[in-house]
PDB file of N, CA and C in Angstrom:
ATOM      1  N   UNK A   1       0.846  -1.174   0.000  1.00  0.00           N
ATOM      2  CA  UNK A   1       0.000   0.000   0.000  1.00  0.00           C
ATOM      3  C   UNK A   1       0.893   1.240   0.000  1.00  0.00           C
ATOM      4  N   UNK A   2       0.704   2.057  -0.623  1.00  0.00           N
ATOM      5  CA  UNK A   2       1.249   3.401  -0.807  1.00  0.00           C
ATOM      6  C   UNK A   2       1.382   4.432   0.280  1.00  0.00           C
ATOM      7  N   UNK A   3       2.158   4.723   0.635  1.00  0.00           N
ATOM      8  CA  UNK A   3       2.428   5.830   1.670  1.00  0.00           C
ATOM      9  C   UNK A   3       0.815   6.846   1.480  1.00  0.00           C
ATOM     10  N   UNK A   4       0.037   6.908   2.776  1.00  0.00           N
ATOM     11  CA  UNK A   4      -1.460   7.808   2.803  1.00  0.00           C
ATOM     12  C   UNK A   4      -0.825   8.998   3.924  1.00  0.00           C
ATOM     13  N   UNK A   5      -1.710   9.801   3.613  1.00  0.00           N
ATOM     14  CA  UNK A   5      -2.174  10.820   4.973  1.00  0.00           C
ATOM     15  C   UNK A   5      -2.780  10.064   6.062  1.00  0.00           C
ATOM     16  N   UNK A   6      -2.433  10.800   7.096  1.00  0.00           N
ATOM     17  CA  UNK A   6      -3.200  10.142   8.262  1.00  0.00           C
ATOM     18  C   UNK A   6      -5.122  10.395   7.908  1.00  0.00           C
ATOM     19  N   UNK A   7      -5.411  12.162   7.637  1.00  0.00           N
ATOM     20  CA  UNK A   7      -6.638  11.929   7.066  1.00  0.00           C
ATOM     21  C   UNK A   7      -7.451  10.861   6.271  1.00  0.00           C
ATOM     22  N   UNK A   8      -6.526  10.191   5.282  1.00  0.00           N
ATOM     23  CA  UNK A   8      -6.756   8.885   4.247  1.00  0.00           C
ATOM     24  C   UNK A   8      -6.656   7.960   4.972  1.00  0.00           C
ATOM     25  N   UNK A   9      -5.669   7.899   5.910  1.00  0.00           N
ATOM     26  CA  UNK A   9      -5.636   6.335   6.676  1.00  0.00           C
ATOM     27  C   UNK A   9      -7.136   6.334   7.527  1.00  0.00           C
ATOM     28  N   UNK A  10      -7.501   7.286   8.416  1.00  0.00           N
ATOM     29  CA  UNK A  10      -8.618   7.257   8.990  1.00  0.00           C
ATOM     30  C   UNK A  10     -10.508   7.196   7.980  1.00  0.00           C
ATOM     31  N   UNK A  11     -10.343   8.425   6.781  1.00  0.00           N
ATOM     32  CA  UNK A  11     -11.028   8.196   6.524  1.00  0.00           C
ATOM     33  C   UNK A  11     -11.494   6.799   5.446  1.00  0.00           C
ATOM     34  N   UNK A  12     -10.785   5.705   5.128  1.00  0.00           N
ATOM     35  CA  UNK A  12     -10.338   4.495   4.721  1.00  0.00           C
ATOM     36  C   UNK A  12     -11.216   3.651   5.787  1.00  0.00           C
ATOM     37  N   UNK A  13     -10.162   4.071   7.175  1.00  0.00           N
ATOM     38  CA  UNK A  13     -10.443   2.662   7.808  1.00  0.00           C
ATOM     39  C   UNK A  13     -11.722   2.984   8.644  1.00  0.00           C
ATOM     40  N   UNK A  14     -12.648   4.352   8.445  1.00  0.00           N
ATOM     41  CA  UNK A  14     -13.817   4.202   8.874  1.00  0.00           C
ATOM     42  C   UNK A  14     -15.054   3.680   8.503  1.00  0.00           C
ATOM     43  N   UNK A  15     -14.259   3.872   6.532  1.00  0.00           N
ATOM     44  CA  UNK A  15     -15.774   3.287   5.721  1.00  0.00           C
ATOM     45  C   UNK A  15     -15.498   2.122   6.217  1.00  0.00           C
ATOM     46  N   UNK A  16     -14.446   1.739   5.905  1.00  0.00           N
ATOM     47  CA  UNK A  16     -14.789   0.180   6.376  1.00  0.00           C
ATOM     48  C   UNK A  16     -15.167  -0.597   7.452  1.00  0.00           C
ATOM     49  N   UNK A  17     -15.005  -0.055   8.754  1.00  0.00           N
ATOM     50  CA  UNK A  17     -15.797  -0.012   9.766  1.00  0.00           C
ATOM     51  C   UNK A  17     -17.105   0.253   9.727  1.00  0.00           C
ATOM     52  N   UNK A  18     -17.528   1.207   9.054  1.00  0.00           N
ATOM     53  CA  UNK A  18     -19.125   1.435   9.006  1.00  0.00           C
ATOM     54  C   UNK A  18     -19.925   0.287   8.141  1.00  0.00           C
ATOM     55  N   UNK A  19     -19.311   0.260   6.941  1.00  0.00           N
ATOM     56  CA  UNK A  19     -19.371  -1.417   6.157  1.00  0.00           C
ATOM     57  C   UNK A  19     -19.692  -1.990   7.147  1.00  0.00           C
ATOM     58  N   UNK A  20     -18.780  -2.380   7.962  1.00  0.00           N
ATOM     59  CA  UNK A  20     -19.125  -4.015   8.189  1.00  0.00           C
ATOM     60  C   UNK A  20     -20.094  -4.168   9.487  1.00  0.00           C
ATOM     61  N   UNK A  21     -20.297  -2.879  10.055  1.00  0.00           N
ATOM     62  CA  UNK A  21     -21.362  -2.638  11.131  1.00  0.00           C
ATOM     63  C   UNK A  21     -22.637  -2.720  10.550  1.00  0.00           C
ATOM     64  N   UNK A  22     -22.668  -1.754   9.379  1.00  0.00           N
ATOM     65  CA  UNK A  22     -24.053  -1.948   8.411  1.00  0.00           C
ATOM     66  C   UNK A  22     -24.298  -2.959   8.380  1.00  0.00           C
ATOM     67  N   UNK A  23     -23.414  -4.009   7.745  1.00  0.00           N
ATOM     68  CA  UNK A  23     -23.833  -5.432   7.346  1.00  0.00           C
ATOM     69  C   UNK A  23     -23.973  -6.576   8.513  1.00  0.00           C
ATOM     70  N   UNK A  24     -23.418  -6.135   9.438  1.00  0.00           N
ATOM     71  CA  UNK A  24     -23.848  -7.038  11.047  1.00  0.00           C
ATOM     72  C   UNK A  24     -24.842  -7.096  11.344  1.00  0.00           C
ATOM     73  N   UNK A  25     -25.159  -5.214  11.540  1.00  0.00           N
ATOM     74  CA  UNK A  25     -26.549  -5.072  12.467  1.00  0.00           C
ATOM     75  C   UNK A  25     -27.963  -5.717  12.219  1.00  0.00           C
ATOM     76  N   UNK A  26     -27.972  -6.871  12.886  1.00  0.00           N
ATOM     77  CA  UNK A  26     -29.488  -6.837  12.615  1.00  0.00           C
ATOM     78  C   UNK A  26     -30.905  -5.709  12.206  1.00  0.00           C
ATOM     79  N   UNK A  27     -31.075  -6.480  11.217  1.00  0.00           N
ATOM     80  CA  UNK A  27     -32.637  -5.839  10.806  1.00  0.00           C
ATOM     81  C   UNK A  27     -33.679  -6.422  10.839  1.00  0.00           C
ATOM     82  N   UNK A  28     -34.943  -6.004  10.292  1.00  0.00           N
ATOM     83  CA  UNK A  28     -36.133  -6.622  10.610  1.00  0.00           C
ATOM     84  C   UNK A  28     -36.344  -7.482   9.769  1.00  0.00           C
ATOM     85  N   UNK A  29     -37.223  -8.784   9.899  1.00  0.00           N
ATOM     86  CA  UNK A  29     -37.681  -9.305  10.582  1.00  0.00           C
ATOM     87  C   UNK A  29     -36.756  -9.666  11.722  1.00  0.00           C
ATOM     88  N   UNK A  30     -35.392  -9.648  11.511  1.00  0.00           N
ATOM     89  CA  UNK A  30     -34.591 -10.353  12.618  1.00  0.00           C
ATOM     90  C   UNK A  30     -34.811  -9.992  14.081  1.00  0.00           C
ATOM     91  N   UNK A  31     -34.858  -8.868  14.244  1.00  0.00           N
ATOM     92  CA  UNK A  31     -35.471  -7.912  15.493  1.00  0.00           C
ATOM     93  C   UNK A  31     -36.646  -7.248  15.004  1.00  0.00           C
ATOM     94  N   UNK A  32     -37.422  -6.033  16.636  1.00  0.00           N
ATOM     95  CA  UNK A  32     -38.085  -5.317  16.449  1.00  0.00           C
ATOM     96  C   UNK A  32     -37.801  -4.118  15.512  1.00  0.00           C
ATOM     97  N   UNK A  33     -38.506  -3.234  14.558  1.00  0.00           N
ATOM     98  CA  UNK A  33     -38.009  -2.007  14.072  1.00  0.00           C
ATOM     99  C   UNK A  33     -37.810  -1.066  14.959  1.00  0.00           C
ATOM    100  N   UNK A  34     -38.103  -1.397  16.224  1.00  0.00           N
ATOM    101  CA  UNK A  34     -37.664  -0.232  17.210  1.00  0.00           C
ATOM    102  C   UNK A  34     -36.500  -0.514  17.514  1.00  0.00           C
ATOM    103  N   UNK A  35     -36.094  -1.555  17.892  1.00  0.00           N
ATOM    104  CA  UNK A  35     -34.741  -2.228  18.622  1.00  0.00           C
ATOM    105  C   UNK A  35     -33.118  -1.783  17.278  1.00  0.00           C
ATOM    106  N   UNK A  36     -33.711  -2.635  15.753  1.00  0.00           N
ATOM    107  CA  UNK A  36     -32.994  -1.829  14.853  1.00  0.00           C
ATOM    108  C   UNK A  36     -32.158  -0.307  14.650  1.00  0.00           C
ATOM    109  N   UNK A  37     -33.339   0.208  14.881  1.00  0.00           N
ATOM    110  CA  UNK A  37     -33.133   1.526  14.465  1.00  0.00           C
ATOM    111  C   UNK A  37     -32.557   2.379  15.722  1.00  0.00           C
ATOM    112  N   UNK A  38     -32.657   2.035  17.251  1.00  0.00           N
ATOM    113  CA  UNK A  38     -32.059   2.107  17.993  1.00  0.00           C
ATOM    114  C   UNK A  38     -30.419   1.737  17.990  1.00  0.00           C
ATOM    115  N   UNK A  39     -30.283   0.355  17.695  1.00  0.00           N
ATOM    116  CA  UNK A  39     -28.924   0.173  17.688  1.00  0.00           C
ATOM    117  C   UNK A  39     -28.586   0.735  16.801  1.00  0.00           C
ATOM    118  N   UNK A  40     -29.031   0.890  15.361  1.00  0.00           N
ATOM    119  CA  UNK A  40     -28.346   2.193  14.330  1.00  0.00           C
ATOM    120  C   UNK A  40     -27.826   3.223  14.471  1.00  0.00           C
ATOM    121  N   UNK A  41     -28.859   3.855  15.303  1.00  0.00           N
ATOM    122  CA  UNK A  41     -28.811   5.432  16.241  1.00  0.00           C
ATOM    123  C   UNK A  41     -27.764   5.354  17.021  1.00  0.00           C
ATOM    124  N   UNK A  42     -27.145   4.452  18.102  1.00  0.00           N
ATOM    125  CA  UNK A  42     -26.605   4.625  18.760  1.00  0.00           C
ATOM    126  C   UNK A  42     -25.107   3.847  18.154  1.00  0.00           C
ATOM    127  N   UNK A  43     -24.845   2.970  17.345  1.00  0.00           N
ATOM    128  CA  UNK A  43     -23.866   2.673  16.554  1.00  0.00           C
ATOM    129  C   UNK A  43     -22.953   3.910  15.506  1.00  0.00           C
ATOM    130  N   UNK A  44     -24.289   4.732  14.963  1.00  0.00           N
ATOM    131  CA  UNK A  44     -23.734   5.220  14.077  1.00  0.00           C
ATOM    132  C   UNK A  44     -23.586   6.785  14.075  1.00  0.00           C
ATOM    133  N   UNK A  45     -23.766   7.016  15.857  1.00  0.00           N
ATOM    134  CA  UNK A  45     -23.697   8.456  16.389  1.00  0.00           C
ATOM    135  C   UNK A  45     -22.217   9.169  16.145  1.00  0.00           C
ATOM    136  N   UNK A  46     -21.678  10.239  15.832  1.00  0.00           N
ATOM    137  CA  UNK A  46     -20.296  10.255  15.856  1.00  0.00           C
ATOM    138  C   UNK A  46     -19.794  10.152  17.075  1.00  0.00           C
ATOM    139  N   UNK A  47     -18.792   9.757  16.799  1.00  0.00           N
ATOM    140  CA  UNK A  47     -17.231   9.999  17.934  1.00  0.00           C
ATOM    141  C   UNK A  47     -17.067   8.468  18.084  1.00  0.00           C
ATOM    142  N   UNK A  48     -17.624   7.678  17.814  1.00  0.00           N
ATOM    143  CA  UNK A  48     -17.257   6.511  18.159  1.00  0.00           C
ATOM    144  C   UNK A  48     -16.255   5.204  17.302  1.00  0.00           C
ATOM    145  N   UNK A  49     -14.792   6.188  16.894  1.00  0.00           N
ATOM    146  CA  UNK A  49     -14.167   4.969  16.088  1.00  0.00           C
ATOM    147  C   UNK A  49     -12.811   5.557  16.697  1.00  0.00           C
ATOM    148  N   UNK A  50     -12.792   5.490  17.656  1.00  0.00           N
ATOM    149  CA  UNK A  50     -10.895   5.799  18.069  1.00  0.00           C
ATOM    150  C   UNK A  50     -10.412   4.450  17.911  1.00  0.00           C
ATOM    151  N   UNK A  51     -11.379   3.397  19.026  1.00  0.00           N
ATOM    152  CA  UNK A  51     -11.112   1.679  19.454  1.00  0.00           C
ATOM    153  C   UNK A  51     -10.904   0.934  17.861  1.00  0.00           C
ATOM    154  N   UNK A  52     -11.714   1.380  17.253  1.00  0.00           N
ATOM    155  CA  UNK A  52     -11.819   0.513  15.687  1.00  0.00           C
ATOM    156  C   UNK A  52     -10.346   1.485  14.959  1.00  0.00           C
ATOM    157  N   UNK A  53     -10.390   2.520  14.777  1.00  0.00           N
ATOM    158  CA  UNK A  53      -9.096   3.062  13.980  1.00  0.00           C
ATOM    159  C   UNK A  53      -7.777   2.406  14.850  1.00  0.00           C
ATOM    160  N   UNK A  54      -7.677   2.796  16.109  1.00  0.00           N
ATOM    161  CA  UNK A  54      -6.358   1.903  16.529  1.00  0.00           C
ATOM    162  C   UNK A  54      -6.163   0.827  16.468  1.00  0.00           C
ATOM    163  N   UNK A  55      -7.258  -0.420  16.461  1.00  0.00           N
ATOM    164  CA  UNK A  55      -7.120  -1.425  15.846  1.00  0.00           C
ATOM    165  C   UNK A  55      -6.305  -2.172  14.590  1.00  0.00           C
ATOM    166  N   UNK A  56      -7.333  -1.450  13.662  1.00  0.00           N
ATOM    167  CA  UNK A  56      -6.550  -0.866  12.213  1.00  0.00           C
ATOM    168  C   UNK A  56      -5.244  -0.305  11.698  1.00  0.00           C
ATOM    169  N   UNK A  57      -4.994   0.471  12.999  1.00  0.00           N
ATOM    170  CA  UNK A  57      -3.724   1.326  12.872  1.00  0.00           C
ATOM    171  C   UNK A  57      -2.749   0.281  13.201  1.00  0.00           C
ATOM    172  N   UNK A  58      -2.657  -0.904  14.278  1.00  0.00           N
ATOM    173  CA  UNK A  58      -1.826  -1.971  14.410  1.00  0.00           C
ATOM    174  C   UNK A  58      -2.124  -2.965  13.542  1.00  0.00           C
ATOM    175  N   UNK A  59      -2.924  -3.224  12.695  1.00  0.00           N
ATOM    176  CA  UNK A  59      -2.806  -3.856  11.888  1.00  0.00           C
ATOM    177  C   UNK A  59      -2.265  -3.874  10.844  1.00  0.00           C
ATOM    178  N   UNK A  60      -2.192  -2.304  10.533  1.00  0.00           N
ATOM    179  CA  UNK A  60      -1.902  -1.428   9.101  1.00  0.00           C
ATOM    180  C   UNK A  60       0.066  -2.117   9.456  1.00  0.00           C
ATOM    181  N   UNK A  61       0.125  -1.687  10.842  1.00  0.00           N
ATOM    182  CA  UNK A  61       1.884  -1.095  10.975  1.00  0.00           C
ATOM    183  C   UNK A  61       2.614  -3.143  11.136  1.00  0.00           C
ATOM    184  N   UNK A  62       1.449  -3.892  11.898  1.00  0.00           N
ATOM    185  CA  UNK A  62       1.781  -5.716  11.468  1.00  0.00           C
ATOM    186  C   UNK A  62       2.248  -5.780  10.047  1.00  0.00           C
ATOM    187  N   UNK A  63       0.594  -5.148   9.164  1.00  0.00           N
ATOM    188  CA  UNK A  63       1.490  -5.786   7.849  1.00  0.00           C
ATOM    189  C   UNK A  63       2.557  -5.097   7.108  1.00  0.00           C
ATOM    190  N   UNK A  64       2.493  -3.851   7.752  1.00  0.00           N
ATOM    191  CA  UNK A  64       4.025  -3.469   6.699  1.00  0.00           C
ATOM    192  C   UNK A  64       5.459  -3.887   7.641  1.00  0.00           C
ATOM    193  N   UNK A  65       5.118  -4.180   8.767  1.00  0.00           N
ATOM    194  CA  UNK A  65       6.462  -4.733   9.458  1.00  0.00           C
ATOM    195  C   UNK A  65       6.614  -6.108   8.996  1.00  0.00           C
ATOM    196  N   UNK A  66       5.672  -6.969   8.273  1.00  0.00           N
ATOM    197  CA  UNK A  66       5.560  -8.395   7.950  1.00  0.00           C
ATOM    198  C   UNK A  66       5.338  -9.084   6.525  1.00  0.00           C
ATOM    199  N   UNK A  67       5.040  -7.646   5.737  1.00  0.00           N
ATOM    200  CA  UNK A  67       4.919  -7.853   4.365  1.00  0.00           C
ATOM    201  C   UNK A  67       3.819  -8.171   3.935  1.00  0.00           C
ATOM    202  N   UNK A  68       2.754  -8.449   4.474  1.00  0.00           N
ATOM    203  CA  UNK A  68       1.238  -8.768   3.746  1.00  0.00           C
ATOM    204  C   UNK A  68       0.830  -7.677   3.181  1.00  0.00           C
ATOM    205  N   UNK A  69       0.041  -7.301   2.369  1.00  0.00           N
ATOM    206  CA  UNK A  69      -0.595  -5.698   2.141  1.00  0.00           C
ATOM    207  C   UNK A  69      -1.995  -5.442   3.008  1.00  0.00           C
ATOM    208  N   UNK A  70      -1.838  -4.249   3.473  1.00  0.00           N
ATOM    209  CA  UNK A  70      -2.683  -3.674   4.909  1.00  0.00           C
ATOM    210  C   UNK A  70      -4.138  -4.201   4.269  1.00  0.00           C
ATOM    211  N   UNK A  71      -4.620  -4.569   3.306  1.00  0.00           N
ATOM    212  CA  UNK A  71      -5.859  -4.426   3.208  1.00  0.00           C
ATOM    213  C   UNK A  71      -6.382  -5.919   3.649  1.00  0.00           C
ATOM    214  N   UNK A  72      -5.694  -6.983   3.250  1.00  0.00           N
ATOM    215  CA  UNK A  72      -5.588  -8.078   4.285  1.00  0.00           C
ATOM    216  C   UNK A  72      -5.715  -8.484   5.767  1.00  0.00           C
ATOM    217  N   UNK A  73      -4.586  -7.460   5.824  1.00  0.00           N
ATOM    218  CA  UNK A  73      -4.686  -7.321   7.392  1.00  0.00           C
ATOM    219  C   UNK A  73      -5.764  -6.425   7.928  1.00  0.00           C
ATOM    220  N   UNK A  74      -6.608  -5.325   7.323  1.00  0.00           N
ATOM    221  CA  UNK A  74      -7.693  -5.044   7.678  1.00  0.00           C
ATOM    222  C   UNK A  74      -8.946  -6.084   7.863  1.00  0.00           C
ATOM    223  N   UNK A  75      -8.759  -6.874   6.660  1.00  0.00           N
ATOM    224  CA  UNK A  75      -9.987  -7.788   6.752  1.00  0.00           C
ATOM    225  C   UNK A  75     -10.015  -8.574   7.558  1.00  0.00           C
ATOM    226  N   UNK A  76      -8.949  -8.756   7.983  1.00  0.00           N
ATOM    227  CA  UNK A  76      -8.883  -9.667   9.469  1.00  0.00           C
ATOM    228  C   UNK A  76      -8.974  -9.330  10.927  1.00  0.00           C
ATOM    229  N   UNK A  77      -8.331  -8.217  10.824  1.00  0.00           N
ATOM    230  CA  UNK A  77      -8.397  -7.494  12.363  1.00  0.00           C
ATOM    231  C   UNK A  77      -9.988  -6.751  12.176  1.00  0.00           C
ATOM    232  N   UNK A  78     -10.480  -6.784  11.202  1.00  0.00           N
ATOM    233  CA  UNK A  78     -11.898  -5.928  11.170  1.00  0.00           C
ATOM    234  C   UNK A  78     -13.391  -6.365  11.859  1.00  0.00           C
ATOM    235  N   UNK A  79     -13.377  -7.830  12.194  1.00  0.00           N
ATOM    236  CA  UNK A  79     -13.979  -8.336  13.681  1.00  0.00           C
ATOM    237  C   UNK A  79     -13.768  -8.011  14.593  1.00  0.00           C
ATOM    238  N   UNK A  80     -12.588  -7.848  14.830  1.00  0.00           N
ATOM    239  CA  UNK A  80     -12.104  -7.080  16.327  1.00  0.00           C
ATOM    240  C   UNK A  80     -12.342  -5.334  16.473  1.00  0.00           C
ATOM    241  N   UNK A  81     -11.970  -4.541  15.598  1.00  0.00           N
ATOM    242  CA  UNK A  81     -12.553  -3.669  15.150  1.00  0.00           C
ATOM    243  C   UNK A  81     -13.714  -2.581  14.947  1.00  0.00           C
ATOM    244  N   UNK A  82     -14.600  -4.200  14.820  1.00  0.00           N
ATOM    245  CA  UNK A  82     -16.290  -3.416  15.219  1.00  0.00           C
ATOM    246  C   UNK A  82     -16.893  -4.025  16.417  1.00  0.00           C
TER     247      UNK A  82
END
């Protein structure tokens, strides 16, 4: 992966955090539409990706200390993540 801005490194490793929260969170029928849209609300309020970016951020600095390319190592540390 190419040398980024820290702006690019973060705004990168948030879509992809928000990705894979989108695609977790239960929806309806699975739950109530109240219960849904609650955990949405409160998932997708800002301020909440320091824990998921530092995650990322040791994953990013594993694979270039180890040679895999970071986007690998995102997809893996990205359970832990969200």
């Amino acid at each position: 992966m190419a040398r980024q801005s820290l702006d690019e490194f973060l705004t990168h490793a948030r879509s992809l955090v928000d990705a894979a929260l989108n695609r977790h969170l239960p929806v309806p029928p699975a739950c109530p539409t109240i219960v849904a849209d609650a955990m949405r609300y409160s998932v997708f309020a800002g301020g909440k990706r320091l824990r998921p970016m530092l995650t990322l951020a040791a994953a990013d600095a594993v694979a270039r200390a180890e040679g895999p390319d970071a986007e690998s190592a995102f997809e893996l540390a990205l359970p832990a993540a969200c």
